[in-house]
N, C-alpha and C. Protein backbone atom coordinates (compact mmCIF):
# COMPACT_ATOMS: atom_id res chain seq x y z
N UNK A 1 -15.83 162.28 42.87
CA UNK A 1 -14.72 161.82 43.66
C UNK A 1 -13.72 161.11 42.75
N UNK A 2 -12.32 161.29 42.96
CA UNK A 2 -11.48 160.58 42.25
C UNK A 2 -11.13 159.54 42.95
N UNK A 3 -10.58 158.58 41.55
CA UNK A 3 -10.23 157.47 42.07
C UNK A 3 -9.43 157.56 43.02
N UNK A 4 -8.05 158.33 42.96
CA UNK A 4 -7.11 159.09 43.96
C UNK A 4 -7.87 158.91 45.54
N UNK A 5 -8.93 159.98 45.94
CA UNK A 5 -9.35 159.73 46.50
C UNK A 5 -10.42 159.05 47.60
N UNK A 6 -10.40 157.22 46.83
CA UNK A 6 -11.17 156.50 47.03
C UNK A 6 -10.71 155.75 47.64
N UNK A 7 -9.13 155.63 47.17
CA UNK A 7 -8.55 154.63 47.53
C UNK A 7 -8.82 153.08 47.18
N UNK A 8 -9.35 153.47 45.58
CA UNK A 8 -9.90 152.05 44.88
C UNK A 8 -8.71 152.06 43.64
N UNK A 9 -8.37 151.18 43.49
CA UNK A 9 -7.71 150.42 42.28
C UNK A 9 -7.98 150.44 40.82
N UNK A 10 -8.08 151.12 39.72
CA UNK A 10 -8.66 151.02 38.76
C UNK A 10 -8.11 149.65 38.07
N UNK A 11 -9.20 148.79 37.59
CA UNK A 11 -9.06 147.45 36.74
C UNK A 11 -8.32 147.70 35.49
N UNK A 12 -7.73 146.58 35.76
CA UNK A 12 -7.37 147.19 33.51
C UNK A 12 -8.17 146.36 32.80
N UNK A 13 -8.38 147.18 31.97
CA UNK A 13 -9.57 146.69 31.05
C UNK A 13 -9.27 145.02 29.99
N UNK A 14 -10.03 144.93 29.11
CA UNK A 14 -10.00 143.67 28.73
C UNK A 14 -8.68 143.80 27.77
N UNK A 15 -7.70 144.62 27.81
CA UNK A 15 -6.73 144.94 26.81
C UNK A 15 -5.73 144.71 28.03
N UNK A 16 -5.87 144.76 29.42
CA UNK A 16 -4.74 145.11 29.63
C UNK A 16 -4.84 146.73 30.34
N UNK A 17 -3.77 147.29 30.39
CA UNK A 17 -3.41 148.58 30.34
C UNK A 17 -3.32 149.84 29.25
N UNK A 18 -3.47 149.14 28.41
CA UNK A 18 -3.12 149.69 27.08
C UNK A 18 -4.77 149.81 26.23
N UNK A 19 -4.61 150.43 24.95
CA UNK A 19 -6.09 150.79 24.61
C UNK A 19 -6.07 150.01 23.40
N UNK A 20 -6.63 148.71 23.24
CA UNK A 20 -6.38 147.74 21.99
C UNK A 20 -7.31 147.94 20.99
N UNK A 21 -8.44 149.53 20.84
CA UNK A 21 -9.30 149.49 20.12
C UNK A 21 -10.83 148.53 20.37
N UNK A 22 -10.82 147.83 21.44
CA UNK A 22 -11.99 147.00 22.01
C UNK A 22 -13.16 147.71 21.19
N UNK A 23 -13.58 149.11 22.25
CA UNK A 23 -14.46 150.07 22.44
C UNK A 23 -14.99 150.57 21.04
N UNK A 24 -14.07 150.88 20.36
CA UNK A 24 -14.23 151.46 18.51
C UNK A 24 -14.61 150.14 17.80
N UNK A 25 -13.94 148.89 18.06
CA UNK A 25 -14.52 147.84 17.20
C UNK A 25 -15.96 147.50 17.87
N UNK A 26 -16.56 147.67 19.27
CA UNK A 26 -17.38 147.00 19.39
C UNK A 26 -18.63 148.68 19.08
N UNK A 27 -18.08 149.33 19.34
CA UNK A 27 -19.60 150.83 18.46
C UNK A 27 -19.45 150.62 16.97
N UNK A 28 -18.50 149.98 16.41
CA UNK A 28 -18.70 149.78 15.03
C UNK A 28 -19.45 148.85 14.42
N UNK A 29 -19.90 147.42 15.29
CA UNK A 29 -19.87 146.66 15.13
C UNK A 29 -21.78 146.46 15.83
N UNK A 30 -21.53 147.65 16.82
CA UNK A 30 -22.76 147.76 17.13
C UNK A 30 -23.92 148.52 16.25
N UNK A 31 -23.49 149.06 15.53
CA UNK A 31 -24.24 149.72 14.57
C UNK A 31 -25.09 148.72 13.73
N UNK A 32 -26.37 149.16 13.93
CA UNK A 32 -27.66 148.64 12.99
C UNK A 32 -27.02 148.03 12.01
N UNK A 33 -26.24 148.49 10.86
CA UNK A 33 -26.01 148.35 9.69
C UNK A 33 -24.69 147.47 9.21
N UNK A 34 -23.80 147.69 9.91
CA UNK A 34 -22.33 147.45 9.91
C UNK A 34 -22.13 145.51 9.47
N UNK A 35 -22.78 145.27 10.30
CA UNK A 35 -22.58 143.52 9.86
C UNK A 35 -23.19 142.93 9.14
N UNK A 36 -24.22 143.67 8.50
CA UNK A 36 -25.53 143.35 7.86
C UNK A 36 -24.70 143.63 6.15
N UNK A 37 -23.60 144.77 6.25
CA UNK A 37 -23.10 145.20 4.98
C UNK A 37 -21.91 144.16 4.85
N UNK A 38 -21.05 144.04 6.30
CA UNK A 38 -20.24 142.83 5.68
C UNK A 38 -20.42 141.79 5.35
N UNK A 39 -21.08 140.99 6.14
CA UNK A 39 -22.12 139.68 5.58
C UNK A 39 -22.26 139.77 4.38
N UNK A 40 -23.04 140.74 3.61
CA UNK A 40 -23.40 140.65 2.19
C UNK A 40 -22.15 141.18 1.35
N UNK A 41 -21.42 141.56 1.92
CA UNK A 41 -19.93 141.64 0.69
C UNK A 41 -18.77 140.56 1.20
N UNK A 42 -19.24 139.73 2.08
CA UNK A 42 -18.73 138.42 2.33
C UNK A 42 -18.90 137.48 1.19
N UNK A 43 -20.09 137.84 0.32
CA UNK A 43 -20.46 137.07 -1.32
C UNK A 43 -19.78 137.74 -2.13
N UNK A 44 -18.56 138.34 -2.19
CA UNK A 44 -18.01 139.45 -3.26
C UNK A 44 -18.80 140.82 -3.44
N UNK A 45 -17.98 141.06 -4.63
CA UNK A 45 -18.08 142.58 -4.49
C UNK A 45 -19.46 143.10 -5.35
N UNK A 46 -20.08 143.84 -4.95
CA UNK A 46 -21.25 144.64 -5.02
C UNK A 46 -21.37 146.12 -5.27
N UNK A 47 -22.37 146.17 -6.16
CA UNK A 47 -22.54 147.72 -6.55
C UNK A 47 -23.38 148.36 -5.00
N UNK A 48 -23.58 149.39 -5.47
CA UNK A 48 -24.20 150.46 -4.36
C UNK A 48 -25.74 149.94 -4.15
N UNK A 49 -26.35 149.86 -5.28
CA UNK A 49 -27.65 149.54 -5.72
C UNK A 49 -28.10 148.32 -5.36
N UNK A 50 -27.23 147.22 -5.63
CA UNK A 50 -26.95 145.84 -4.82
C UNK A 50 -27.28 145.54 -3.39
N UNK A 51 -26.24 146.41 -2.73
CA UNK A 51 -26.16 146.62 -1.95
C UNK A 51 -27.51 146.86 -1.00
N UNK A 52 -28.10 148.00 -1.43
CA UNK A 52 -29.09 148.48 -0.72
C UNK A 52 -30.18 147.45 -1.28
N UNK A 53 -30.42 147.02 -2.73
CA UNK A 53 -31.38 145.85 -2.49
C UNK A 53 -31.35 144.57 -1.47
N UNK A 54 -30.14 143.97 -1.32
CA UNK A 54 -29.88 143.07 -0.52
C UNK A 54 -30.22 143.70 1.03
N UNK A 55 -30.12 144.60 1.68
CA UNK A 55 -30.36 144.80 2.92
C UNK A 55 -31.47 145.59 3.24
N UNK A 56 -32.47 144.58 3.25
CA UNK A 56 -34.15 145.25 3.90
C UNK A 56 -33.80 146.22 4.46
N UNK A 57 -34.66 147.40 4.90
CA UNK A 57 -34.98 148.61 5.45
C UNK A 57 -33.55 149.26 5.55
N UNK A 58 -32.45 148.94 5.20
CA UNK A 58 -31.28 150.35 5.06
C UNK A 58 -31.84 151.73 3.93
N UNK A 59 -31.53 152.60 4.59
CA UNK A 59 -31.80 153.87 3.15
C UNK A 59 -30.89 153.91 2.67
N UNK A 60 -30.43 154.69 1.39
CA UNK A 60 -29.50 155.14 0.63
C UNK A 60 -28.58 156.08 2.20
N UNK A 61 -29.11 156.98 2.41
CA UNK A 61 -28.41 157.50 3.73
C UNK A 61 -27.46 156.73 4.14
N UNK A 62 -28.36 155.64 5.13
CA UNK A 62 -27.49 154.62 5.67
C UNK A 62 -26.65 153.79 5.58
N UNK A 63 -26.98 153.49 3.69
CA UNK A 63 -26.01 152.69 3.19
C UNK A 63 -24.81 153.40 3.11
N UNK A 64 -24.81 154.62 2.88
CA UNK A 64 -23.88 156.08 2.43
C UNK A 64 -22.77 156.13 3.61
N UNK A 65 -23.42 156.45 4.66
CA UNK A 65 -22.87 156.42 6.06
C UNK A 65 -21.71 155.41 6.31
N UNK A 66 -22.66 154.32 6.57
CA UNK A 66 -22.56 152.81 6.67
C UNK A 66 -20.67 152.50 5.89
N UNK A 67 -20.99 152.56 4.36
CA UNK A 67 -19.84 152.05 3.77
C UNK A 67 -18.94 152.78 4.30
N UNK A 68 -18.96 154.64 4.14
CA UNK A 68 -18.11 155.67 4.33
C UNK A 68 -17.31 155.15 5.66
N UNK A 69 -17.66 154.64 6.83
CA UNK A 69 -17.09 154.09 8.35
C UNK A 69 -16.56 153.19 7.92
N UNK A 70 -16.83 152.05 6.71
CA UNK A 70 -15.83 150.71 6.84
C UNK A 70 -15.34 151.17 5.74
N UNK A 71 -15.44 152.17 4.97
CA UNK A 71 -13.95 152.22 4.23
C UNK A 71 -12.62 153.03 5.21
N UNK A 72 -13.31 154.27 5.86
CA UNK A 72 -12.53 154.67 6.82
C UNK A 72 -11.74 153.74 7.61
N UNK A 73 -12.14 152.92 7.94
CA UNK A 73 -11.97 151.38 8.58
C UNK A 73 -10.77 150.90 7.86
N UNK A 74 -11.05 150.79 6.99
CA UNK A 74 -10.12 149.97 6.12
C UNK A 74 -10.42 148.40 5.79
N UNK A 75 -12.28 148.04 6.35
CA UNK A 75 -12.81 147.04 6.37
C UNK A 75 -13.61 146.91 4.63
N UNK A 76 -13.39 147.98 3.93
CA UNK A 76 -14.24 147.96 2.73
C UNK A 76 -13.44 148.86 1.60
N UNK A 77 -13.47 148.56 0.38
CA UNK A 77 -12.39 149.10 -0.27
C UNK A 77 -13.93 149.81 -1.50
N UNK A 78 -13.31 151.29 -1.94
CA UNK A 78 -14.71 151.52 -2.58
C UNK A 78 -13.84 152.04 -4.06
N UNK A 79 -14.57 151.54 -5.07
CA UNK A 79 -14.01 151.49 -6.28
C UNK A 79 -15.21 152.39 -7.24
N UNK A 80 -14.82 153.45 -7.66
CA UNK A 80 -15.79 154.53 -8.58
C UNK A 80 -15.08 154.43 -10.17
N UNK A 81 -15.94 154.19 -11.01
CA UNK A 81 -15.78 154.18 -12.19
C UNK A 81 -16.18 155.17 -12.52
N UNK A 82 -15.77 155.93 -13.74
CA UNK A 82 -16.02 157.37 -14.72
C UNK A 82 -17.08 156.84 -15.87
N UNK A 83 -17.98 156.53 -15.36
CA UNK A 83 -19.14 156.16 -16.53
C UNK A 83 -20.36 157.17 -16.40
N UNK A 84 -21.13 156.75 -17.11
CA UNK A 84 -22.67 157.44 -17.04
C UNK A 84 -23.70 156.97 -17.14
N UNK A 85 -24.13 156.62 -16.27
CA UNK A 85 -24.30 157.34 -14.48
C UNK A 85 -22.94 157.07 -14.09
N UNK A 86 -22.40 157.52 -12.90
CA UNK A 86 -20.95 156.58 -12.10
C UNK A 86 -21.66 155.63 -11.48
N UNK A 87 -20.84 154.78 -11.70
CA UNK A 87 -20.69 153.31 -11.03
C UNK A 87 -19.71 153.22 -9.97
N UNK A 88 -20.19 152.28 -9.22
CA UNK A 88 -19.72 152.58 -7.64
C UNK A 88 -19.49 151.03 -7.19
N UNK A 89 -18.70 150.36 -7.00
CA UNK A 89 -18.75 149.19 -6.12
C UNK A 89 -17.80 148.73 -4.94
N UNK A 90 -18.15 147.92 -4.21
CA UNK A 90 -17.19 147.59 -2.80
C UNK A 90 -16.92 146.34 -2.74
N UNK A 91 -16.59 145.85 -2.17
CA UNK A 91 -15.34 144.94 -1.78
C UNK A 91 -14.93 144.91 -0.63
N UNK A 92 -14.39 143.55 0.53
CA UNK A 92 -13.89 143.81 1.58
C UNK A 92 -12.29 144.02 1.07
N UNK A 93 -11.99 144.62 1.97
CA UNK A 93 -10.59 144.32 2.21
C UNK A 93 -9.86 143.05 2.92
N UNK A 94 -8.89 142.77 2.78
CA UNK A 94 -8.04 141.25 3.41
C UNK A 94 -8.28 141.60 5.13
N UNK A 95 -8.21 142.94 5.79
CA UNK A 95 -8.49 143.34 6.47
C UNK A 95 -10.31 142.83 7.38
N UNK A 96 -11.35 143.05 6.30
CA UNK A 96 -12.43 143.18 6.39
C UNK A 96 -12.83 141.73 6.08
N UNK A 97 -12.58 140.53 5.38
CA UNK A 97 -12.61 139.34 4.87
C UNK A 97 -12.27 138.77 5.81
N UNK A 98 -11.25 139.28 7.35
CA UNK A 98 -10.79 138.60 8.23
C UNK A 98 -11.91 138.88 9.35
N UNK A 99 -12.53 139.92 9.37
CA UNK A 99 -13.52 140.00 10.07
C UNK A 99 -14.84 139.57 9.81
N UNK A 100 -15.13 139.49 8.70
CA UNK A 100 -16.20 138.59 8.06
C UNK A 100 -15.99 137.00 8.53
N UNK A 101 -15.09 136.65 8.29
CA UNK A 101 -14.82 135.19 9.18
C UNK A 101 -15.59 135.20 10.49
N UNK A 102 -15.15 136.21 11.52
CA UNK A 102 -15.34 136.20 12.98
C UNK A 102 -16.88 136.63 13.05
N UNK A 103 -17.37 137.19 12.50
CA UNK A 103 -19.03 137.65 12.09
C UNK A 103 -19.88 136.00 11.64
N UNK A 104 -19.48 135.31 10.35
CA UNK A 104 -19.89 134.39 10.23
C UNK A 104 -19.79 133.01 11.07
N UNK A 105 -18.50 133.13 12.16
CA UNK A 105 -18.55 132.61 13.11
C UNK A 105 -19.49 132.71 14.13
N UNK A 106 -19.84 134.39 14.71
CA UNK A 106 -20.78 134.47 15.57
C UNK A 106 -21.88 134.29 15.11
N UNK A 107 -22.77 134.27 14.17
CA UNK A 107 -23.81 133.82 13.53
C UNK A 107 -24.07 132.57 13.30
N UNK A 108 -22.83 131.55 13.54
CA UNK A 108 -22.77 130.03 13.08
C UNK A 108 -23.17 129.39 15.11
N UNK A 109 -22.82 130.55 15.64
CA UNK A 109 -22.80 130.23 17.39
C UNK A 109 -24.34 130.38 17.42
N UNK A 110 -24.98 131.57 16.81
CA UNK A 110 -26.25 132.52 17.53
C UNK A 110 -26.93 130.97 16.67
N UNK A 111 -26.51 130.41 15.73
CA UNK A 111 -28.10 130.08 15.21
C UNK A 111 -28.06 128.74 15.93
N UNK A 112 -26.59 127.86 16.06
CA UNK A 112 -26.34 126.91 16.85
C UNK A 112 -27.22 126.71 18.49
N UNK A 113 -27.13 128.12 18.79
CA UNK A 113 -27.38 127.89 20.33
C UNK A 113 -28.94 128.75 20.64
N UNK A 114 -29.52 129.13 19.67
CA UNK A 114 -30.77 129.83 19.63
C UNK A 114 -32.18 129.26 20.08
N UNK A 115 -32.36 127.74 20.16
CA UNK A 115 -32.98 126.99 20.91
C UNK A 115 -32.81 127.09 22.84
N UNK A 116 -31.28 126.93 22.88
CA UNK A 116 -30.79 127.05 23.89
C UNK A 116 -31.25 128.18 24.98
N UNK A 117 -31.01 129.02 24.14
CA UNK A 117 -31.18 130.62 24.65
C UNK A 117 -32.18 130.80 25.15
N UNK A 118 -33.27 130.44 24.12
CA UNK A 118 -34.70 130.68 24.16
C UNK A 118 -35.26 129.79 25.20
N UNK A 119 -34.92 128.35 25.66
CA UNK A 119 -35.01 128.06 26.62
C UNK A 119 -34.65 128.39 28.01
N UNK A 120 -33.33 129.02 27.83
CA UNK A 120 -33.16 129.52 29.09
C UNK A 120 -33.91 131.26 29.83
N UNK A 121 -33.91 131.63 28.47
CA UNK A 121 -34.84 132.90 28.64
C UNK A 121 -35.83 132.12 29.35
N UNK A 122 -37.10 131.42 28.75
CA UNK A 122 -37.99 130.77 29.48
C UNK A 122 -38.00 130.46 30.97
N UNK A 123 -36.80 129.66 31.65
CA UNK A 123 -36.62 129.60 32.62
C UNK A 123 -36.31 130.36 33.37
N UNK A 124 -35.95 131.48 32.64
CA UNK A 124 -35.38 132.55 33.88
C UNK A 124 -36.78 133.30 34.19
N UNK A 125 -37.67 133.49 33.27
CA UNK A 125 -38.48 134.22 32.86
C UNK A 125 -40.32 133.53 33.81
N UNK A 126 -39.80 132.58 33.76
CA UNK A 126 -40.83 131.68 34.40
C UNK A 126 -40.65 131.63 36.08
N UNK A 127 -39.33 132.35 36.58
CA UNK A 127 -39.18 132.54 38.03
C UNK A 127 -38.61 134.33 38.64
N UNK A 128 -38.74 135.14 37.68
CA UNK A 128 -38.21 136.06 38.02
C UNK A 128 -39.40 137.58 37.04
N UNK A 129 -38.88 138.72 38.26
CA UNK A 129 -39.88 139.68 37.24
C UNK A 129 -39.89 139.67 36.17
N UNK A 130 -39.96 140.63 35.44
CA UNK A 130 -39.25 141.31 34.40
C UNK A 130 -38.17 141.77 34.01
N UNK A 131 -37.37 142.04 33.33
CA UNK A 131 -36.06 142.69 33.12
C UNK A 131 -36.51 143.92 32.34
């Protein structure tokens, strides 16, 4: 059934009317990997190898993937040297350094209020089924 014929109102979304990218920043952001790579190039810039040592259980794959979306992004800048082996390292961008802020913010909230949480889980949990 269309909205047309519902005679319901469509909401505008948290943008408004308009499409502010919400949806793309938050599947980007939702990804296993994605904040786990900015975080650690929030300490400067890092080789490939670095990289994947610093972040438990990522594969080379994932790391591969992973950067390839935030350079697409324009959240990670990737710099290849002509050596032997090639050398490979990243970097945020002024772009990506601004979002690293808002990441280390939400992490400064999660660890702040993580007692909290866990208490209230408890309480909810102590009067209601399961979820």
């Amino acid at each position: 059934m269309s909205v047309a014929n519902t005679g319901v109102t469509p909401q505008a979304g948290p943008c408004g009317d308009d499409d502010c990218g919400i949806r793309d920043l938050l599947a980007r952001l939702g990804d296993r990997w994605t904040v786990l790579v900015l975080v650690e190039l929030s300490h400067g810039v890092r080789r490939f190898r670095e990289l994947e040592r610093a972040i438990p259980g990522i594969s080379q794959r994932m790391l591969t993937v992973t950067t390839k979306r935030l350079c697409r992004d324009g959240l990670v800048e990737r710099t290849a040297y002509a050596t032997i082996p090639p050398q490979v390292d990243y970097r945020l961008t002024p772009m990506g350094r601004s979002m690293a802020g808002i990441i280390t913010a939400l992490a400064d909230w999660s660890r702040d209020n993580m007692a909290a949480i866990g208490a209230a889980r408890a309480r909810w949990d102590a009067t209601q089924p399961p979820v």
